[in-house]
Protein backbone atom coordinates (compact mmCIF):
# COMPACT_ATOMS: atom_id res chain seq x y z
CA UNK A 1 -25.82 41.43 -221.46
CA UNK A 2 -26.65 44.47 -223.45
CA UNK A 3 -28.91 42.26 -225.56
CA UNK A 4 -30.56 40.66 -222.76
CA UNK A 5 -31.19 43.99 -221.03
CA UNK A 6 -32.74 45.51 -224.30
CA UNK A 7 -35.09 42.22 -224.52
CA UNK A 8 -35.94 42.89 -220.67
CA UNK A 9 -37.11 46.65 -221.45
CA UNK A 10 -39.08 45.93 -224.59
CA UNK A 11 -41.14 43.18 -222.55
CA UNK A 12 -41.84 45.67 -219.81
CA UNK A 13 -42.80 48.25 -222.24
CA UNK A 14 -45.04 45.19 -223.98
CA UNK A 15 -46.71 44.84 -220.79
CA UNK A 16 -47.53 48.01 -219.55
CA UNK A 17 -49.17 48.95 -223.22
CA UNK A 18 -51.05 46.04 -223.17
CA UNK A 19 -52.00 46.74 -219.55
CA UNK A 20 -53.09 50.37 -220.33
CA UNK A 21 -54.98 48.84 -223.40
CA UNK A 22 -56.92 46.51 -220.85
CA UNK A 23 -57.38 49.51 -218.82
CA UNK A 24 -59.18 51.61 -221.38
CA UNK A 25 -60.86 49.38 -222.77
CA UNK A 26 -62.58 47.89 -219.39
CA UNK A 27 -62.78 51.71 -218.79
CA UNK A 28 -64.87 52.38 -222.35
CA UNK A 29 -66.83 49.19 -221.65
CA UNK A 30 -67.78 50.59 -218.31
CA UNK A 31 -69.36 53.87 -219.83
CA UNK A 32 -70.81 51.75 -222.60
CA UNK A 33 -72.86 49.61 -219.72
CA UNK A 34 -73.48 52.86 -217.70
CA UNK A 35 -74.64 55.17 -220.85
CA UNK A 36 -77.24 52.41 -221.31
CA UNK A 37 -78.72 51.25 -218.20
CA UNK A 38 -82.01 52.16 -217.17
CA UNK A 39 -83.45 52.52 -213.80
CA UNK A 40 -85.72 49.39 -212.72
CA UNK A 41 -88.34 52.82 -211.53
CA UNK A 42 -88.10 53.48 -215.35
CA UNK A 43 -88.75 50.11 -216.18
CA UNK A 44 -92.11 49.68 -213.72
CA UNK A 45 -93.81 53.27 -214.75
CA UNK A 46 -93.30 52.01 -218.50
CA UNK A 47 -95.01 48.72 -217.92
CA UNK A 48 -97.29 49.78 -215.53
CA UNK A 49 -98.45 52.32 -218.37
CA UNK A 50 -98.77 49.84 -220.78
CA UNK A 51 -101.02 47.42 -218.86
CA UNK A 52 -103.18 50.44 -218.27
CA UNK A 53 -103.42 51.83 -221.02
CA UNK A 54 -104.37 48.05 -222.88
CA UNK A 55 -106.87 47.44 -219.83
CA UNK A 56 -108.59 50.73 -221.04
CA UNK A 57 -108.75 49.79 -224.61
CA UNK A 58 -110.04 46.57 -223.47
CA UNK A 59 -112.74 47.82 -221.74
CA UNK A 60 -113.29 50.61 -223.88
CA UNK A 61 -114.49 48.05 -227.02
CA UNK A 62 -116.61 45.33 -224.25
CA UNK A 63 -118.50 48.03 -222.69
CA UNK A 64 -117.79 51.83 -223.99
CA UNK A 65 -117.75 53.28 -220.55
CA UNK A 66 -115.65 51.14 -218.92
CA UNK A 67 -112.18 52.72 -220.08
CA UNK A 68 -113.28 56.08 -218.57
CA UNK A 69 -114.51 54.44 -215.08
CA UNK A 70 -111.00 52.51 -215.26
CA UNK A 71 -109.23 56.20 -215.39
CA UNK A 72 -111.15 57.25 -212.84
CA UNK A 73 -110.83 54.17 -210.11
CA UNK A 74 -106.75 54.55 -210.18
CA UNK A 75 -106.90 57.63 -208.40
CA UNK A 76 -107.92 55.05 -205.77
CA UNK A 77 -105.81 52.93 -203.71
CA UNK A 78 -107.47 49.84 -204.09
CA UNK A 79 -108.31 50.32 -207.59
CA UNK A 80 -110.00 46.64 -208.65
CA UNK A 81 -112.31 48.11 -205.86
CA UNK A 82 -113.05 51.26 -207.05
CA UNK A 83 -113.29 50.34 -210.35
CA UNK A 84 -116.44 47.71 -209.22
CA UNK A 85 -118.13 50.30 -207.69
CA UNK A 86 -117.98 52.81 -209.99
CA UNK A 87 -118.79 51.22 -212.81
CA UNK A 88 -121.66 49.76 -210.84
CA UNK A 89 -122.71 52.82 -210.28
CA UNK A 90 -122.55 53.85 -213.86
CA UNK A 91 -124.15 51.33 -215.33
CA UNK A 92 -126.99 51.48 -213.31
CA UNK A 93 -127.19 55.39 -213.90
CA UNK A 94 -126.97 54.84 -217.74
CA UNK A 95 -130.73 54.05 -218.92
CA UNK A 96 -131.96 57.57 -216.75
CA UNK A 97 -129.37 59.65 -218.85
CA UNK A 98 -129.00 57.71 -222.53
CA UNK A 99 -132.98 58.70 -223.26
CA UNK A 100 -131.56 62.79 -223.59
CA UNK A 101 -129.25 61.21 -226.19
CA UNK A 102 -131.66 59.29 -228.28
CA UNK A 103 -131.31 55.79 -226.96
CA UNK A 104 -133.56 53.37 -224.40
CA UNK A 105 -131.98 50.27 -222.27
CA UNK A 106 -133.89 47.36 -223.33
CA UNK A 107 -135.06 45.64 -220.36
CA UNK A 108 -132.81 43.49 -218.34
CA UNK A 109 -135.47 41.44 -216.03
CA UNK A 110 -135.54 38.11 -216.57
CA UNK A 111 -139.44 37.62 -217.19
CA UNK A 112 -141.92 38.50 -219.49
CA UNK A 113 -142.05 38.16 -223.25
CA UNK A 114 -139.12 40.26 -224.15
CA UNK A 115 -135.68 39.36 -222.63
CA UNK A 116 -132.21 39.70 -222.79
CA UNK A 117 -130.73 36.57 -223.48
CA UNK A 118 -128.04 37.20 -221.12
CA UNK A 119 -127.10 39.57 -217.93
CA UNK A 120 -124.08 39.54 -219.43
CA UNK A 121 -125.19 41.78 -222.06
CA UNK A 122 -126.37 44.62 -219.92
CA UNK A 123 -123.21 44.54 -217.03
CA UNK A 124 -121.61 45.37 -220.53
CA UNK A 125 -124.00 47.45 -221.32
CA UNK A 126 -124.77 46.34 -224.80
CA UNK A 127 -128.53 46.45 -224.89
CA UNK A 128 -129.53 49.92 -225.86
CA UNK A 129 -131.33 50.61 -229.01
CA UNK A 130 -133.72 53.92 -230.85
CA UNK A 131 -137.13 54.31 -228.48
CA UNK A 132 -138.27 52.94 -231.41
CA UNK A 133 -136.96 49.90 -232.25
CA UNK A 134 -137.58 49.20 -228.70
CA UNK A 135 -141.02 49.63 -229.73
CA UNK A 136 -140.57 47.16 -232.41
CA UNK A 137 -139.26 44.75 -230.14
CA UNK A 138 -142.02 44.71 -227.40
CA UNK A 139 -144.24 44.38 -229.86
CA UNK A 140 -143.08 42.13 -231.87
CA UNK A 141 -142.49 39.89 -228.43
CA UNK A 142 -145.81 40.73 -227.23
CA UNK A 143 -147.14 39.42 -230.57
CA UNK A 144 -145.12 36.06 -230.82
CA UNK A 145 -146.92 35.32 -227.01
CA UNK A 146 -150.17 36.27 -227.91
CA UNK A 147 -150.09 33.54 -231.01
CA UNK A 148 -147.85 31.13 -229.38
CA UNK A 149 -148.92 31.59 -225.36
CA UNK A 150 -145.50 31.19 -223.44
CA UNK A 151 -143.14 32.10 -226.08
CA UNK A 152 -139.99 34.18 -225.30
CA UNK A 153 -138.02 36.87 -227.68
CA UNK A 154 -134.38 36.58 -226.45
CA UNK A 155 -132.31 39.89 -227.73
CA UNK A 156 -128.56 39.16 -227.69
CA UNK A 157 -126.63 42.10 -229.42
CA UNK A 158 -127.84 45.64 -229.53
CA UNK A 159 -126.13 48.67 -229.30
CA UNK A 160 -123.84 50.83 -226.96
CA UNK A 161 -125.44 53.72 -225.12
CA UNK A 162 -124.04 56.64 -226.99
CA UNK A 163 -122.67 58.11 -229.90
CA UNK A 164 -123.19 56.94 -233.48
CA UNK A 165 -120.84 55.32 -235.09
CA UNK A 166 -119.05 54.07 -232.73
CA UNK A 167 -118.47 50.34 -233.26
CA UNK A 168 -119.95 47.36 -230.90
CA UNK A 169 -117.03 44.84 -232.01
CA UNK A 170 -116.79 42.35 -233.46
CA UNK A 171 -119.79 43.76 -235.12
CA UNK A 172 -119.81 45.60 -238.10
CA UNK A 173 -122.54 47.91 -237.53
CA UNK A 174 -124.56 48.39 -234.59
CA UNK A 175 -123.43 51.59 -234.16
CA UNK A 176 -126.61 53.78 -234.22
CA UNK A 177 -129.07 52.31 -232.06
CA UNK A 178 -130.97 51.16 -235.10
CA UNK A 179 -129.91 47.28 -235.22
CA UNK A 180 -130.63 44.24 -233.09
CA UNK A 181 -129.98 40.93 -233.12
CA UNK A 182 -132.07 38.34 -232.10
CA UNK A 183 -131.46 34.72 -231.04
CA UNK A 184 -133.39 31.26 -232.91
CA UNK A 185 -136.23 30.14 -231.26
CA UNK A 186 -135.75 25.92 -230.27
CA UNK A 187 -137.21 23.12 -229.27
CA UNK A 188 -135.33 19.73 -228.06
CA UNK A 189 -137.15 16.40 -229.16
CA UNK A 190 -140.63 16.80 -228.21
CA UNK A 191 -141.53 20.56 -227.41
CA UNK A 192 -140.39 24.04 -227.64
CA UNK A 193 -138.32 25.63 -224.74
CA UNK A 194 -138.26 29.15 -223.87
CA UNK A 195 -135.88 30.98 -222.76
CA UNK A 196 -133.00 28.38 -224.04
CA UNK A 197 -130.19 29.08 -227.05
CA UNK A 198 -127.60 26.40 -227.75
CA UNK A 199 -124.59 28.47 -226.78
CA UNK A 200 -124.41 29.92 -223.63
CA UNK A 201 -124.02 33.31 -225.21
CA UNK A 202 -126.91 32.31 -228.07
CA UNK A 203 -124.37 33.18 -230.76
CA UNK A 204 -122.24 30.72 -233.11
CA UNK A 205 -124.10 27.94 -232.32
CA UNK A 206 -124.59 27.71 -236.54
CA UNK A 207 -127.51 25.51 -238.25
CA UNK A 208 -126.03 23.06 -240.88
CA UNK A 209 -126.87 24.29 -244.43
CA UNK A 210 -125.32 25.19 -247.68
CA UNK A 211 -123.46 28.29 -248.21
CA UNK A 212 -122.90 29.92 -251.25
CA UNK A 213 -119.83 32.36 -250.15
CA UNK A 214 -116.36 31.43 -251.26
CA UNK A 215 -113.33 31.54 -248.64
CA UNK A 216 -112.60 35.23 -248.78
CA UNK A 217 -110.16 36.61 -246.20
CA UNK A 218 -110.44 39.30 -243.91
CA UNK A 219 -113.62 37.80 -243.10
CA UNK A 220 -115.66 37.87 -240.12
CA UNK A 221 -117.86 34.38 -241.34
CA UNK A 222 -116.37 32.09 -238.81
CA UNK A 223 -117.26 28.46 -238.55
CA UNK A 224 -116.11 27.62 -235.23
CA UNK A 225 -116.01 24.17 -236.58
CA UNK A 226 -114.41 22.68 -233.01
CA UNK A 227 -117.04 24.65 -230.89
CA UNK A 228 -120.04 23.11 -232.68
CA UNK A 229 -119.87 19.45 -230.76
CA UNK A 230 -120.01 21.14 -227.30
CA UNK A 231 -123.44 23.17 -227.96
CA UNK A 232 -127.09 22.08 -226.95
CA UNK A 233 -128.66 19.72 -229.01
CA UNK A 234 -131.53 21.64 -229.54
CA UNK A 235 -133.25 22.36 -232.97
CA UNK A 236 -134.85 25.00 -234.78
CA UNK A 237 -138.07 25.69 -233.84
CA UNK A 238 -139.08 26.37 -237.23
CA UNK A 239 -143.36 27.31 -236.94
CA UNK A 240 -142.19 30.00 -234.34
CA UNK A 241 -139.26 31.17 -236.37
CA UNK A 242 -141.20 31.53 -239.69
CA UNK A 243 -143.89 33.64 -238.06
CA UNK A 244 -141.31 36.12 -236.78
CA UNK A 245 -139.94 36.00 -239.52
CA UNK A 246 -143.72 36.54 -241.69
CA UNK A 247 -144.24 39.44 -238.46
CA UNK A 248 -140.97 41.51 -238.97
CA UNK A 249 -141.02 42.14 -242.85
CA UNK A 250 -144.56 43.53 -242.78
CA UNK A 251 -143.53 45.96 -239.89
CA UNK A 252 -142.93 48.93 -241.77
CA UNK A 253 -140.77 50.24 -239.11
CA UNK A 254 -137.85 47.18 -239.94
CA UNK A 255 -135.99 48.21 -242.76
CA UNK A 256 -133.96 44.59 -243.58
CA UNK A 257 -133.92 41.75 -241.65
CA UNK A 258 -130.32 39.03 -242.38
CA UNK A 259 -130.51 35.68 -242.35
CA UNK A 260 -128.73 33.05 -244.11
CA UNK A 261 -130.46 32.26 -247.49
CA UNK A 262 -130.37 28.08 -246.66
CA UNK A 263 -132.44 28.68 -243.93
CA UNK A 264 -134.89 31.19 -245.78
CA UNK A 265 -135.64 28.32 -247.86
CA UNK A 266 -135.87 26.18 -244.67
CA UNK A 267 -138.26 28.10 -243.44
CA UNK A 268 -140.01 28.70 -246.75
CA UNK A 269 -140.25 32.98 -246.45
CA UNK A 270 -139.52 35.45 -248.78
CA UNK A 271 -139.54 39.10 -248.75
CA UNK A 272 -137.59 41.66 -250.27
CA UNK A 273 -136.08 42.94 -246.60
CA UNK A 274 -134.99 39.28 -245.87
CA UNK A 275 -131.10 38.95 -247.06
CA UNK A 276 -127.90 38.39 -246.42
CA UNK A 277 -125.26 40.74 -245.40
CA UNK A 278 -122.57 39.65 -247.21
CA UNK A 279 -119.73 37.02 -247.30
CA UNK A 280 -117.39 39.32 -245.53
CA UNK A 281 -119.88 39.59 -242.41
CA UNK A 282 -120.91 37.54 -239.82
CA UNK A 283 -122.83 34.22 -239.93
CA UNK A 284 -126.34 34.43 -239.99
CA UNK A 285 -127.49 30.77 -239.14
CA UNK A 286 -127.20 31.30 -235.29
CA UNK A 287 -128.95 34.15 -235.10
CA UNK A 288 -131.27 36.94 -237.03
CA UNK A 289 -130.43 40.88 -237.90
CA UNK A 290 -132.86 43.50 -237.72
CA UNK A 291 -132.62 47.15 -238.52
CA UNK A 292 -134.61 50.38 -238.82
């Protein structure tokens, strides 16, 4: 009996260790869970923040302005709203107040021998240059109609309104006002046809050609190799495209003009401003580069 009874305690006092260890430790994993949860309030601001914060960076690099007009519509309660209608308003402000900082909007009318080849370039207001180059432009446009009568100069790429140096991705320059980029000039079967690119957007629609770059890498030479079936098949209007060519490198205003070196010999020019940027940069078979 004495044995049994001594058995009996040791069991009980078994148990109620092993139910005080249960205890504690459901009590420590308890403070663990509790030490380390975070409100769902906390969880909102931080992801509301975030998507903020990358919707200004966003429209910080399309448009410059657009960051700071984002800021400014979420102190409204309908902020997509706001945001519309200020930046409206801003953009449509800008070319009365970028002239006191040294830049001009290009025009964004859709007539007349100097065009933008796209809206879509001024809503994002990427069409300001020097009063200068716009100059240059008019009248290099106003040149190409006089010798070809109902030719078009389609500017894709420009410039943002202010500040130098800051970049117009995924440019690498065009950060001065100085630089421009123009699109080809093209013709389908029979006749030439103004106002048309290939792309919708007139860049990387590329002319096939020799290159004499070697895969490098960063590199902002893309080929877009699955993109070129679904362009226009349009071709290089080459008599136009020569002459602007033969216009721009005697304007002593242009300082270098890019363009890939198969179609220089394409085109059969050659001038000490036309070259090539380098193999790190952009293509230059979909388009042309000029600079002051």
């Amino acid at each position: 009996m004495g044995d049994t009874a001594v058995s009996v305690l040791r069991r009980v006092r078994n148990n109620v260790a092993m139910i005080s260890l249960h205890s504690g430790t459901s009590g420590a994993r308890h403070r663990f869970r509790s030490h380390v949860h975070i409100p769902p309030n906390r969880i909102q601001r931080v992801l509301r923040f975030s998507f903020h914060a990358a919707l200004v960076i966003l429209l910080t690099i399309l448009t410059q302005v657009g960051g700071l007009v984002w800021l400014l519509a979420t102190c409204f309660k309908h902020k997509l709203l706001a945001f519309l209608l200020l930046y409206s308003a801003v953009t449509l402000t800008l070319p009365v107040a970028t002239p006191y900082f040294g830049r001009v909007a290009l025009t964004c009318q859709q007539s007349g021998p100097l065009q933008m080849q796209s809206r879509v370039y001024c809503v994002l207001n990427r069409h300001y240059v020097t009063p200068e180059l716009a100059t240059v432009l008019t009248d290099t446009a106003n040149h190409m109609s006089r010798r070809y009568p109902g030719t078009v100069t389609l500017v894709l790429d420009a410039n943002f309104p202010f500040m130098n140096g800051f970049p117009l991705l995924p440019h690498l320059s065009h950060n001065d006002g100085r630089r421009a980029d123009l699109a080809f000039y093209y013709r389908n079967a029979t006749v030439y046809q103004p106002n048309a690119t290939r792309s919708p957007i007139g860049y990387f629609a590329f002319e096939p050609g020799p290159t004499h770059c070697p895969p490098v890498w960063p590199t902002l030479r893309w080929n877009l190799t699955l993109l070129q079936p679904l362009w226009r098949t349009f071709s290089l209007e080459q008599q136009r495209k020569r002459a602007l060519l033969t216009h721009l490198a005697k304007d002593d205003r242009i300082g270098k003009i890019f363009i890939e070196p198969h179609l220089v010999r394409t085109l059969n020019v050659s001038h000490p401003k036309i070259r090539i940027q380098g193999c790190r940069a952009a293509r230059y078979d979909d388009h042309i580069h000029i600079q002051q």
